[in-house]
Protein backbone atom coordinates (compact mmCIF):
# COMPACT_ATOMS: atom_id res chain seq x y z
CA UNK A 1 -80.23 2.33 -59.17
CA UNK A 2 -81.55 4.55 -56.30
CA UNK A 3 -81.27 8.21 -55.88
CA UNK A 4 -78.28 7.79 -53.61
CA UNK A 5 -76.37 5.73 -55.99
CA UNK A 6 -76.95 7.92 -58.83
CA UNK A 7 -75.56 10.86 -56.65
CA UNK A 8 -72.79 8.82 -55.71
CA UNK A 9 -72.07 7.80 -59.16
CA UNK A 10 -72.14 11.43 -60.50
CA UNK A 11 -70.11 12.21 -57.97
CA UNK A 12 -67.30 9.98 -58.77
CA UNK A 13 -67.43 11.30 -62.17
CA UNK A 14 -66.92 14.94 -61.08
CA UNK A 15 -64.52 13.95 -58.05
CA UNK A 16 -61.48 15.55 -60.10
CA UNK A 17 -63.48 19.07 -60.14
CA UNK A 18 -64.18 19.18 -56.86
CA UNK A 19 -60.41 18.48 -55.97
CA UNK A 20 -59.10 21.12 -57.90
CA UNK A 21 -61.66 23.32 -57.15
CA UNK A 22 -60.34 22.72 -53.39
CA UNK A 23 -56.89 22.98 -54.06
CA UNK A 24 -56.83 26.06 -55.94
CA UNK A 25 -58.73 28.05 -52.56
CA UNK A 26 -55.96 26.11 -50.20
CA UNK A 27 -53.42 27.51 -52.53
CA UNK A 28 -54.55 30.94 -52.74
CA UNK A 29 -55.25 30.94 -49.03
CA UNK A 30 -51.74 29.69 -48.12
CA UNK A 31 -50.40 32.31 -50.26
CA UNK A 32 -51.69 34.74 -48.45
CA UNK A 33 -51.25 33.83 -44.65
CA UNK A 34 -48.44 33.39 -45.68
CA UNK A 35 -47.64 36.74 -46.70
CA UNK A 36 -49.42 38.73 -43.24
CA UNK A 37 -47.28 36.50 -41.20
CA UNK A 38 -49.98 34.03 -40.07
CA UNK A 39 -48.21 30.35 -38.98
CA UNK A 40 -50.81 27.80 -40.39
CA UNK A 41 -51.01 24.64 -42.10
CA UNK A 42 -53.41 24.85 -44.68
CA UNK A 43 -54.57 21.58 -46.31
CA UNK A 44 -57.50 20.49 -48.92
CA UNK A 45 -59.82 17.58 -49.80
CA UNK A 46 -62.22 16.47 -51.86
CA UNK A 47 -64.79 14.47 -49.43
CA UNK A 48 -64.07 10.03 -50.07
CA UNK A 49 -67.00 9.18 -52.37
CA UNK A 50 -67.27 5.97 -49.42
CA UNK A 51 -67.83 7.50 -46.75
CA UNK A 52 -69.87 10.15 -48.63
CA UNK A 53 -72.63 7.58 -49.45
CA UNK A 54 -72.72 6.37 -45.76
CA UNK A 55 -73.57 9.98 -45.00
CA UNK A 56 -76.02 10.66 -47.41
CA UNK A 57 -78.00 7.38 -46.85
CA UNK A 58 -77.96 8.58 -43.25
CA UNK A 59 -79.05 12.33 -44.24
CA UNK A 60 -81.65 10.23 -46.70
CA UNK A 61 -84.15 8.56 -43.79
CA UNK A 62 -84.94 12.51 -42.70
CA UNK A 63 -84.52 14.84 -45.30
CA UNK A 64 -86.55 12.77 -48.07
CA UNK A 65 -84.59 13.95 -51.05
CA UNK A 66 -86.26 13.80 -54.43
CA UNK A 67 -83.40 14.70 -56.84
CA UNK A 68 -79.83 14.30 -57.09
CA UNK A 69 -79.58 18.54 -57.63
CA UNK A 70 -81.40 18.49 -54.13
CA UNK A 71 -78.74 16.33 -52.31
CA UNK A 72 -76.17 18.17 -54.25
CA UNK A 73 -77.71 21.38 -52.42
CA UNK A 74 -77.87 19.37 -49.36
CA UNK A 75 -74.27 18.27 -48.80
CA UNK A 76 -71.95 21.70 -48.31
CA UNK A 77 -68.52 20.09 -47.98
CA UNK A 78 -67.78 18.21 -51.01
CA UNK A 79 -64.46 20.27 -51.04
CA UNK A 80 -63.00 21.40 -47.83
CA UNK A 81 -60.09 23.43 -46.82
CA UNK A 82 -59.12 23.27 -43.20
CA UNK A 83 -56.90 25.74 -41.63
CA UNK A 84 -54.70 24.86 -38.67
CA UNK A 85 -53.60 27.91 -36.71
CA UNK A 86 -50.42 27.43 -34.64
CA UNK A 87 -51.82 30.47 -32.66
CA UNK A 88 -55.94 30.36 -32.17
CA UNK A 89 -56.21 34.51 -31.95
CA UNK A 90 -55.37 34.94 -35.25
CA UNK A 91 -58.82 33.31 -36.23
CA UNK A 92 -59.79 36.88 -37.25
CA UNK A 93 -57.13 37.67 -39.58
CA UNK A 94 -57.97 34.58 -41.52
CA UNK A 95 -61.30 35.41 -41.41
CA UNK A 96 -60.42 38.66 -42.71
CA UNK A 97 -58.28 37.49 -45.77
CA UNK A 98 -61.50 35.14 -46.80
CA UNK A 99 -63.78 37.54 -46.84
CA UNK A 100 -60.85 39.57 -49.18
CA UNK A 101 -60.03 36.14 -51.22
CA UNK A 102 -63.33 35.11 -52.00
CA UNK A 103 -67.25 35.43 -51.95
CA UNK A 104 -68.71 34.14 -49.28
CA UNK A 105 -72.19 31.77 -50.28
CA UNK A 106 -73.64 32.66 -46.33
CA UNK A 107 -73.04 34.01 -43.15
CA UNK A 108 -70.02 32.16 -41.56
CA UNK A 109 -70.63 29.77 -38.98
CA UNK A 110 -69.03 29.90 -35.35
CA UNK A 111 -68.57 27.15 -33.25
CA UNK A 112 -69.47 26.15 -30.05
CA UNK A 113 -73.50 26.73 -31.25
CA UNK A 114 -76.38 26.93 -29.35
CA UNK A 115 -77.52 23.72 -29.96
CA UNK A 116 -77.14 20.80 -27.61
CA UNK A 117 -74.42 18.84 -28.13
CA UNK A 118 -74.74 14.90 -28.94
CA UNK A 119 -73.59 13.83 -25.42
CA UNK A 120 -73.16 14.96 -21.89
CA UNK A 121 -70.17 17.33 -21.77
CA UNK A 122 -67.94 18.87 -18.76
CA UNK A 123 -66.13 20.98 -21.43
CA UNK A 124 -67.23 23.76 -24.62
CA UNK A 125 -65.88 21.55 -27.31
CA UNK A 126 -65.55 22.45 -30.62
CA UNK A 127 -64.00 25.85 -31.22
CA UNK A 128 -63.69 26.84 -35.20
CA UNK A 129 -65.05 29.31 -37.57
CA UNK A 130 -66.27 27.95 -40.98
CA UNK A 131 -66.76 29.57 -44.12
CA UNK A 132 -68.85 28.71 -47.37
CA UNK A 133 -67.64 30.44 -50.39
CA UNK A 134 -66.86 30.32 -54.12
CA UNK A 135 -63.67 31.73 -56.09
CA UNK A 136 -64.38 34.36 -57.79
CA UNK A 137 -64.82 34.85 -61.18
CA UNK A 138 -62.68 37.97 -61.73
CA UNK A 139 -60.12 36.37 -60.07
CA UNK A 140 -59.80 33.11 -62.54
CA UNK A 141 -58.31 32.45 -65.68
CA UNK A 142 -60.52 31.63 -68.74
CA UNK A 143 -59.91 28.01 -68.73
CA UNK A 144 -60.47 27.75 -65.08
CA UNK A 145 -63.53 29.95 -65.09
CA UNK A 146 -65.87 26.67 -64.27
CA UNK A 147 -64.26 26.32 -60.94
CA UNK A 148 -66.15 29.56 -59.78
CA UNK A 149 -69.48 27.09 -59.41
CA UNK A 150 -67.73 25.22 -56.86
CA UNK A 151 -68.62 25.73 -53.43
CA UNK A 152 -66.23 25.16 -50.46
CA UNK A 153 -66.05 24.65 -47.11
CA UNK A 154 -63.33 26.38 -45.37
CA UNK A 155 -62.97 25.23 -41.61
CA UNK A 156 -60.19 27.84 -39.08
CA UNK A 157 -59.44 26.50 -36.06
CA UNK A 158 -55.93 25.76 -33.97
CA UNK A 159 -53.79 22.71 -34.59
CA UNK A 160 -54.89 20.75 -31.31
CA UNK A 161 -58.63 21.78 -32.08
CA UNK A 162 -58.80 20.40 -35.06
CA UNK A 163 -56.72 16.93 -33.92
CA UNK A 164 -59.35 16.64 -31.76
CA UNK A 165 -62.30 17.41 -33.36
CA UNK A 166 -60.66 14.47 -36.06
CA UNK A 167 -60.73 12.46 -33.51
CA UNK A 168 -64.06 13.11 -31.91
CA UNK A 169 -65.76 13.22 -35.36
CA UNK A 170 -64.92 10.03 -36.60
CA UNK A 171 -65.21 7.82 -33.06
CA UNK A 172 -68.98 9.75 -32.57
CA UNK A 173 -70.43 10.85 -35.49
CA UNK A 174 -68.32 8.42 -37.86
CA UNK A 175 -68.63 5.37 -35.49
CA UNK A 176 -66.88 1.82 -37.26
CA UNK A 177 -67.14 0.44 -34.02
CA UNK A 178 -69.98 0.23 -32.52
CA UNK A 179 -71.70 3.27 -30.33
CA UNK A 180 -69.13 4.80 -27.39
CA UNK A 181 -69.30 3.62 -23.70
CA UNK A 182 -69.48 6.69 -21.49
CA UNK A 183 -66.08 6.24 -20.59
CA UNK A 184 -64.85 7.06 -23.87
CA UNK A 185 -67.33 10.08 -23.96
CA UNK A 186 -65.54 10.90 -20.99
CA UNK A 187 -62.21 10.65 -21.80
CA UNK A 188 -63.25 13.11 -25.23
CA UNK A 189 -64.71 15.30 -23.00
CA UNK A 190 -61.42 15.08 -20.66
CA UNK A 191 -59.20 15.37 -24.17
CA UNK A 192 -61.26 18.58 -24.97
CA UNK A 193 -60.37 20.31 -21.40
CA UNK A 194 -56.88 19.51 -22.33
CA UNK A 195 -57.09 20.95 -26.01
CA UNK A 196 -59.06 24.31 -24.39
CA UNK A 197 -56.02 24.43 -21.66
CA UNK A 198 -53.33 23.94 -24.63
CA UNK A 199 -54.87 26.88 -26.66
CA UNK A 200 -54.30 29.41 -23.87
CA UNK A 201 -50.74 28.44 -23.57
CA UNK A 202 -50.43 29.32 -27.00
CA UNK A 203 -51.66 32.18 -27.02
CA UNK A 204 -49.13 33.02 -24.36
CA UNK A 205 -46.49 31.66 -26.42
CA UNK A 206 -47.73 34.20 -28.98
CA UNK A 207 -47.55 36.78 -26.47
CA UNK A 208 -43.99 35.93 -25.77
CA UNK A 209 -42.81 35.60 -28.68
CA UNK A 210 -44.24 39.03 -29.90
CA UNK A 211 -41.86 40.92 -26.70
CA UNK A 212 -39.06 38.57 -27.91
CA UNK A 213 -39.09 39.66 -31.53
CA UNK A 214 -39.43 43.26 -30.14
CA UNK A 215 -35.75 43.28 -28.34
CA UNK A 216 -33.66 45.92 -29.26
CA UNK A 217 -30.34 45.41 -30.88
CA UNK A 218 -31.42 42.23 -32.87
CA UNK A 219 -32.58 41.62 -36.50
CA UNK A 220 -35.69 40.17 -37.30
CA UNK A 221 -35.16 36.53 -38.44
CA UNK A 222 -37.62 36.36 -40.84
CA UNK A 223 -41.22 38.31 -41.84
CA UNK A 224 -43.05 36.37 -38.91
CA UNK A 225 -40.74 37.52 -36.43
CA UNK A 226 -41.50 41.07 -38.27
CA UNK A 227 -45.14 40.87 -37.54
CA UNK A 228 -45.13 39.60 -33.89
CA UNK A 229 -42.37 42.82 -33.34
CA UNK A 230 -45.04 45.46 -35.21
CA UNK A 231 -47.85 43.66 -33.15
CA UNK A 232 -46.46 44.61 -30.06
CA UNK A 233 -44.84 48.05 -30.84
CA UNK A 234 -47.94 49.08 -32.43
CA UNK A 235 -49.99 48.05 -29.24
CA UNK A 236 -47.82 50.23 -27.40
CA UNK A 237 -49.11 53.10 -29.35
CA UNK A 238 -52.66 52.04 -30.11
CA UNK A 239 -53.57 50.07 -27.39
CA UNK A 240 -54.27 46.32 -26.25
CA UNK A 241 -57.00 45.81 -27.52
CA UNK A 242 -57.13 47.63 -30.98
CA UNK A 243 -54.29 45.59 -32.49
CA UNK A 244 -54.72 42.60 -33.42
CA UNK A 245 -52.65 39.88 -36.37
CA UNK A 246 -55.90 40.87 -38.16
CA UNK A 247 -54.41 45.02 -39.16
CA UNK A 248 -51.51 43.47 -40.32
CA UNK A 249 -51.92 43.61 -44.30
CA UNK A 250 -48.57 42.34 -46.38
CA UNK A 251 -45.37 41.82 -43.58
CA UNK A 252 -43.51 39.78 -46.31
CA UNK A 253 -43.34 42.96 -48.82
CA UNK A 254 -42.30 45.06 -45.55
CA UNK A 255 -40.34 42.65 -44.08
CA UNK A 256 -38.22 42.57 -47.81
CA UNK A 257 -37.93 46.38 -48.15
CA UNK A 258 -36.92 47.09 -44.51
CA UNK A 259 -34.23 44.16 -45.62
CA UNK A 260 -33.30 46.58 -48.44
CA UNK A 261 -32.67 49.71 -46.66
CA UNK A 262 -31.03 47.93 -43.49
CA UNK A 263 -33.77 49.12 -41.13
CA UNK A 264 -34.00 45.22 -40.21
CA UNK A 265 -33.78 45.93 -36.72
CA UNK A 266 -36.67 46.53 -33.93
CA UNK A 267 -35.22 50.28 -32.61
CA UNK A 268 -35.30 51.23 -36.64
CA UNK A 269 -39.07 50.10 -36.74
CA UNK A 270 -40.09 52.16 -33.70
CA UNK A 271 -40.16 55.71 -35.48
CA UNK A 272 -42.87 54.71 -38.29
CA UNK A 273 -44.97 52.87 -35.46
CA UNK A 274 -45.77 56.82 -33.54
CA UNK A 275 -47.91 58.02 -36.18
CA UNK A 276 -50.04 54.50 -36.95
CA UNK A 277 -53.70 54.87 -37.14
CA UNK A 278 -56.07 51.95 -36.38
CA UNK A 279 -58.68 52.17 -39.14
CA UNK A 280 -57.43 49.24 -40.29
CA UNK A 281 -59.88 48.09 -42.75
CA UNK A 282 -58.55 51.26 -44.70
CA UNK A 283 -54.65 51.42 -44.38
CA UNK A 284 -53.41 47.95 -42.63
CA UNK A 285 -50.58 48.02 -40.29
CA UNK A 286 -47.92 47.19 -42.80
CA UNK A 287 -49.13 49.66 -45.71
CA UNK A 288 -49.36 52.48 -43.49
CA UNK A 289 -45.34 51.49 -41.93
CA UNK A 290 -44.30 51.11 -45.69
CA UNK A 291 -45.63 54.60 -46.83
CA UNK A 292 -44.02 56.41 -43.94
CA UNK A 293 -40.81 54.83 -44.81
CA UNK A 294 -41.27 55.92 -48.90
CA UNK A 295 -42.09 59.51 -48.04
CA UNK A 296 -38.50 59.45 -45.41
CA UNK A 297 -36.84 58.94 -49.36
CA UNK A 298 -38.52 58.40 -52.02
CA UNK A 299 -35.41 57.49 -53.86
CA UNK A 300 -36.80 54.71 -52.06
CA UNK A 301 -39.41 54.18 -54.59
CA UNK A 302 -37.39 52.02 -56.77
CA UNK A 303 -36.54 50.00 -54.56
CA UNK A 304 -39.94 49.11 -53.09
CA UNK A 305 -41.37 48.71 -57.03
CA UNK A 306 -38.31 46.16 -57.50
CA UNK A 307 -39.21 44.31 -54.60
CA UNK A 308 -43.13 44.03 -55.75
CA UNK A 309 -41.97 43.10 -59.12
CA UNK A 310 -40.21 40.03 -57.90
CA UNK A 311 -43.46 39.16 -55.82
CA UNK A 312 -45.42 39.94 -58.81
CA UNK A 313 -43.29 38.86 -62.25
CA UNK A 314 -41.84 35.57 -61.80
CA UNK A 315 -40.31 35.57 -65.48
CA UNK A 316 -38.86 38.57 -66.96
CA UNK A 317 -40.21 36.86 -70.39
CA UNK A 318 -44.07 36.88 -69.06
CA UNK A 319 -43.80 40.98 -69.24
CA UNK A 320 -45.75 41.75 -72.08
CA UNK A 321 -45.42 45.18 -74.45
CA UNK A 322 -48.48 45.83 -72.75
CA UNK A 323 -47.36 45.64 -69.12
CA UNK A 324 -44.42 47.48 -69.96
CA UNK A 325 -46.33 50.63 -70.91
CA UNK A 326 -48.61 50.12 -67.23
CA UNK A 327 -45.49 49.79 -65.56
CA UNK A 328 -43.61 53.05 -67.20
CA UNK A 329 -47.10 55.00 -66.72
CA UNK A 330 -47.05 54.15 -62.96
CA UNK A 331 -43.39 55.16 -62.64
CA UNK A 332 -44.27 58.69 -64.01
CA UNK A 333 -47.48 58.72 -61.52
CA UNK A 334 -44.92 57.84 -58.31
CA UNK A 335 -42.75 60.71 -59.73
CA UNK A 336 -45.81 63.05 -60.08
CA UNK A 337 -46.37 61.96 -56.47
CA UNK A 338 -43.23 62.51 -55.18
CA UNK A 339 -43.24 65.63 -55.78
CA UNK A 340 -47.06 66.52 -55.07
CA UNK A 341 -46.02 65.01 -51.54
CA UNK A 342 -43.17 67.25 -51.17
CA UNK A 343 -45.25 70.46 -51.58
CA UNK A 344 -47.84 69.52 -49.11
CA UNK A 345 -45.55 69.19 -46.60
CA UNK A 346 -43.97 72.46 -47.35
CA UNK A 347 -47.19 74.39 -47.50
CA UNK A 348 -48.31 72.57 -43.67
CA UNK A 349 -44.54 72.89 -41.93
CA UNK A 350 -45.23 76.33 -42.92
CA UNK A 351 -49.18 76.56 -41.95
CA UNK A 352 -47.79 74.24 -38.38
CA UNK A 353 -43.90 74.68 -37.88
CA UNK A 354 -42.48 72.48 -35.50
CA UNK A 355 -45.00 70.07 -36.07
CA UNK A 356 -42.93 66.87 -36.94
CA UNK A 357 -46.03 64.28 -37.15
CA UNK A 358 -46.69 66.06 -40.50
CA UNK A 359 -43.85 63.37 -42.10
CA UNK A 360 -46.16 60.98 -41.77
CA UNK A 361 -48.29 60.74 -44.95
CA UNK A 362 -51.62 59.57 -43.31
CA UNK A 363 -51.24 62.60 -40.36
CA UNK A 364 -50.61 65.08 -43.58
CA UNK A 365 -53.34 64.46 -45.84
CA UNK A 366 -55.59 63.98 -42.71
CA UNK A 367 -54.94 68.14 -42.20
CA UNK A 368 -55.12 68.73 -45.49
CA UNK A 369 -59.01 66.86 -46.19
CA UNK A 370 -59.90 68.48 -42.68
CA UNK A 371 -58.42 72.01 -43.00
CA UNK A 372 -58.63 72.40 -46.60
CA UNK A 373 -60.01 76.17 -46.22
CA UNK A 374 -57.22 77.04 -43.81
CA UNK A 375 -54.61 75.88 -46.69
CA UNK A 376 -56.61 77.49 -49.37
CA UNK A 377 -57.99 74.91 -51.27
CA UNK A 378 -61.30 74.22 -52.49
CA UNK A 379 -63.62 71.84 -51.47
CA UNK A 380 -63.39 70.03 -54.82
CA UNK A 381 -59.40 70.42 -54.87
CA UNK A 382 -59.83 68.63 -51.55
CA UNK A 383 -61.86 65.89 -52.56
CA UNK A 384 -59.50 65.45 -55.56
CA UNK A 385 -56.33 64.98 -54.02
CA UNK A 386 -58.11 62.40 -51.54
CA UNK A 387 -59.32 60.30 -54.57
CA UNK A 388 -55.69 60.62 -56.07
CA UNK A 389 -54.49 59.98 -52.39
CA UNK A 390 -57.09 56.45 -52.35
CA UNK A 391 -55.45 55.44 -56.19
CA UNK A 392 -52.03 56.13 -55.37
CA UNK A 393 -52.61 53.40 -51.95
CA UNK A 394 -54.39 51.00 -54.42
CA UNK A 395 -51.51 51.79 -57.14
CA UNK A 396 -48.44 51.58 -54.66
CA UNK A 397 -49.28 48.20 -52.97
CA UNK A 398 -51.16 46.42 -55.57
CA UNK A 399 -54.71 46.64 -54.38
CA UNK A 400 -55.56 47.10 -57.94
CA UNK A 401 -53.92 46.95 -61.28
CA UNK A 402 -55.83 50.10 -63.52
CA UNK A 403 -55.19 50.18 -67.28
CA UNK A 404 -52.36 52.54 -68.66
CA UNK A 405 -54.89 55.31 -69.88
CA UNK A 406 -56.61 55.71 -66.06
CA UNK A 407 -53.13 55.98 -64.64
CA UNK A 408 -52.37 58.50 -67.82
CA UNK A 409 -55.82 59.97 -66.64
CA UNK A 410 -55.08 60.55 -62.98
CA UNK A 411 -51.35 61.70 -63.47
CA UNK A 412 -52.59 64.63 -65.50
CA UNK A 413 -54.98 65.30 -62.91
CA UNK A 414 -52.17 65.19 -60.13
CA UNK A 415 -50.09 67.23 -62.23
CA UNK A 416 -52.67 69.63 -62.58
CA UNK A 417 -53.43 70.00 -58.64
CA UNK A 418 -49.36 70.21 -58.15
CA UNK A 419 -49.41 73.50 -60.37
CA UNK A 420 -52.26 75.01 -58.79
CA UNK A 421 -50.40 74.18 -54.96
CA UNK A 422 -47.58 75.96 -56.01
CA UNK A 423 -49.71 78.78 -56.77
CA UNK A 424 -50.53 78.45 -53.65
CA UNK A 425 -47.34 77.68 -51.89
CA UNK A 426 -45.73 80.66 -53.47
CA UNK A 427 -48.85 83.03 -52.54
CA UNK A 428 -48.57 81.82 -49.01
CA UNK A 429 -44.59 82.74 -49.01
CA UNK A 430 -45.14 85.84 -50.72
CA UNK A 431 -47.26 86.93 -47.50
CA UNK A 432 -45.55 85.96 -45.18
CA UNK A 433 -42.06 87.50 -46.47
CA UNK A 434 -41.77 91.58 -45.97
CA UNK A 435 -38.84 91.04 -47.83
CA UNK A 436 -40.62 89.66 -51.10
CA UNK A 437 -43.59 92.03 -50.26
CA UNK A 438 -41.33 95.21 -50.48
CA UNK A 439 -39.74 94.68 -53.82
């Protein structure tokens, strides 16, 4: 048996690993388009050990391999996850949930290259960003820890690219046939034009549908239309060119509160949109609408934890004693906040009356890290209450799941800085009330 075979045969034998290993990144991944409102079709494979061999006796006359670890190495798509985008510009918001899913194994690859392509071309040709990367570890089960050795090759591109590059790949590169005539290159080359023209019109049917989902008077249909809507309204605000489907964060979980409260509706959206910042690798679009509309009520609270525990606990019988004590911790934290929130905004209305941006929690603790001496805090109260600030975001939509005792930890800490603002609150009335200062 030759090298190749014994590959080949090893590779049969671990087929079913690399499957899984596949499926489980095309789940996770679909999970979460789905949830920032990106349209794809994700899909997964394990590469056919037949046409594998062809390859790698093809690779074999070059590369000179002289172990089966070293083809192994070689060969970086043994699992593959492809990625059909109805709309090619959100390329970067997948990228950006990768990069968040998983680790990446190298730089990811973007496509057209530099390198010449394999016949004489009118058109670019292949448009598609690919990623090599691993599940993490942290993110895995015990019994599935094994997986995390699995690398895989996840390919973004539109639907009609990748129909095309199917087709291209297997008539030039794949060829069962015999080589091409130049006609058929032509007529790829002809196909490609037609793929390129297809991809601008949609992104113009993005476009459109982003103004219609914005029409006043109308509910959004569903948390797609939601994202299109805050896409456009928040472009209105921010700019073109700073808002793209890549700052949108979790539109389902918005999309489902706004539901709640009967703010369904485009005009209801347009009041949290004013005060939206674009650091967006921070505070995506959706967190930063979602706290606005928590410190409006936060009798609303409950009803946004609700929500995230149907998301999040798909069997009232999986809560365990433990979780239970994390979850009544964090309630007591969010009331602790509540009312921490409440004073700030008291002690700045009064510091900046007639101010109304300060009802928007990012403008209002933005004043208070800047103008901390003008409010009469310390520099280390300040750099508290933006740590508390960064673990009550993480807390509130799930970035991270701390034990009970660092919530415990932090809530005394809050409930600490609360007593010594209304120290401060109160010293601030006292002078500026001759009534209070006479008796």
């Amino acid at each position: 048996m030759d090298l190749v075979s014994e590959f080949i045969a090893r590779y049969r034998k671990e087929y079913d690993y690399y499957e899984q290993a596949c499926r489980m990144v095309a789940q996770s991944l679909e999970t979460n388009l789905r949830s920032a409102g990106v349209r794809a079709i994700v899909t997964s494979r394990a590469k056919n050990p037949t046409r594998l061999e062809a390859k790698v006796r093809q690779r074999a006359l070059k590369r000179q391999y002289e172990t089966v670890s070293a083809i192994f190495d070689d060969i970086v798509d043994l699992a593959g996850v492809r990625v059909a985008l109805y709309f090619p510009g959100e390329r970067q918001e997948v990228g950006r949930i990768i990069e968040a899913l998983f680790d990446l194994t190298e730089a990811r690859k973007e496509f057209p290259t530099a390198a010449a392509p394999s016949y004489k071309k009118r058109f670019s040709g292949y448009w598609a960003t690919h990623y090599r990367v691993v599940l993490r570890e942290g993110s895995l089960q015990d019994s599935y820890q094994r997986y995390a050795e699995a690398k895989v090759e996840i390919q973004v591109a539109s639907v009609l690219m990748h129909a095309w590059s199917e087709v291209e790949h297997d008539l030039v590169y794949k060829p069962l046939q015999g080589e091409l005539s130049v006609e058929e290159y032509a007529i790829l080359d002809e196909l490609n034009g037609l793929v390129l023209s297809g991809e601008i019109a949609l992104e113009r049917l993005q476009r459109a549908g982003e103004l219609r989902a914005s029409t006043q008077g109308r509910e959004f249909c569903n948390h797609y239309d939601l994202a299109a809507s805050l896409i456009d309204l928040a472009r209105s605000v921010l700019g073109e060119t700073t808002v793209t489907a890549a700052a949108m964060g979790r539109v389902d979980t918005l999309f489902d509160l706004l539901k709640s409260l009967g703010l369904n509706r485009p005009e209801n959206l347009v009041q949290y949109v004013q005060p939206l910042h674009n650091d967006f690798e921070k505070r995506p679009l959706s967190d930063q609408v979602i706290d606005q509309i928590l410190a409006q009520d936060p009798s609303r609270y409950a009803i946004f934890e609700h929500i995230q525990g149907a998301e999040h606990s798909p069997s009232v019988s999986l809560v365990t004693g433990e979780t239970r004590q994390q979850q009544e911790a964090t309630g007591e934290f969010i009331l602790l906040w509540v009312e921490f929130e409440r004073l700030v905004t008291a002690l700045l209305r009064d510091l900046s009356p007639g101010d109304s941006g300060l009802t928007a929690p990012s403008r209002m603790f933005s004043m208070v890290h800047r103008y901390y001496s003008k409010v009469g805090l310390s520099f280390d109260q300040a750099a508290a209450i933006k740590r508390i600030q960064e673990f009550r975001n993480r807390l509130v939509h799930r970035m991270d799941t701390p034990k009970q005792e660092s919530i415990k930890a932090v809530s005394e800490e809050l409930r600490e800085l609360t007593r010594q603002l209304k120290l401060l609150f109160d010293s601030h009335r006292s002078e500026n009330d001759p009534g209070q200062q006479e008796g």
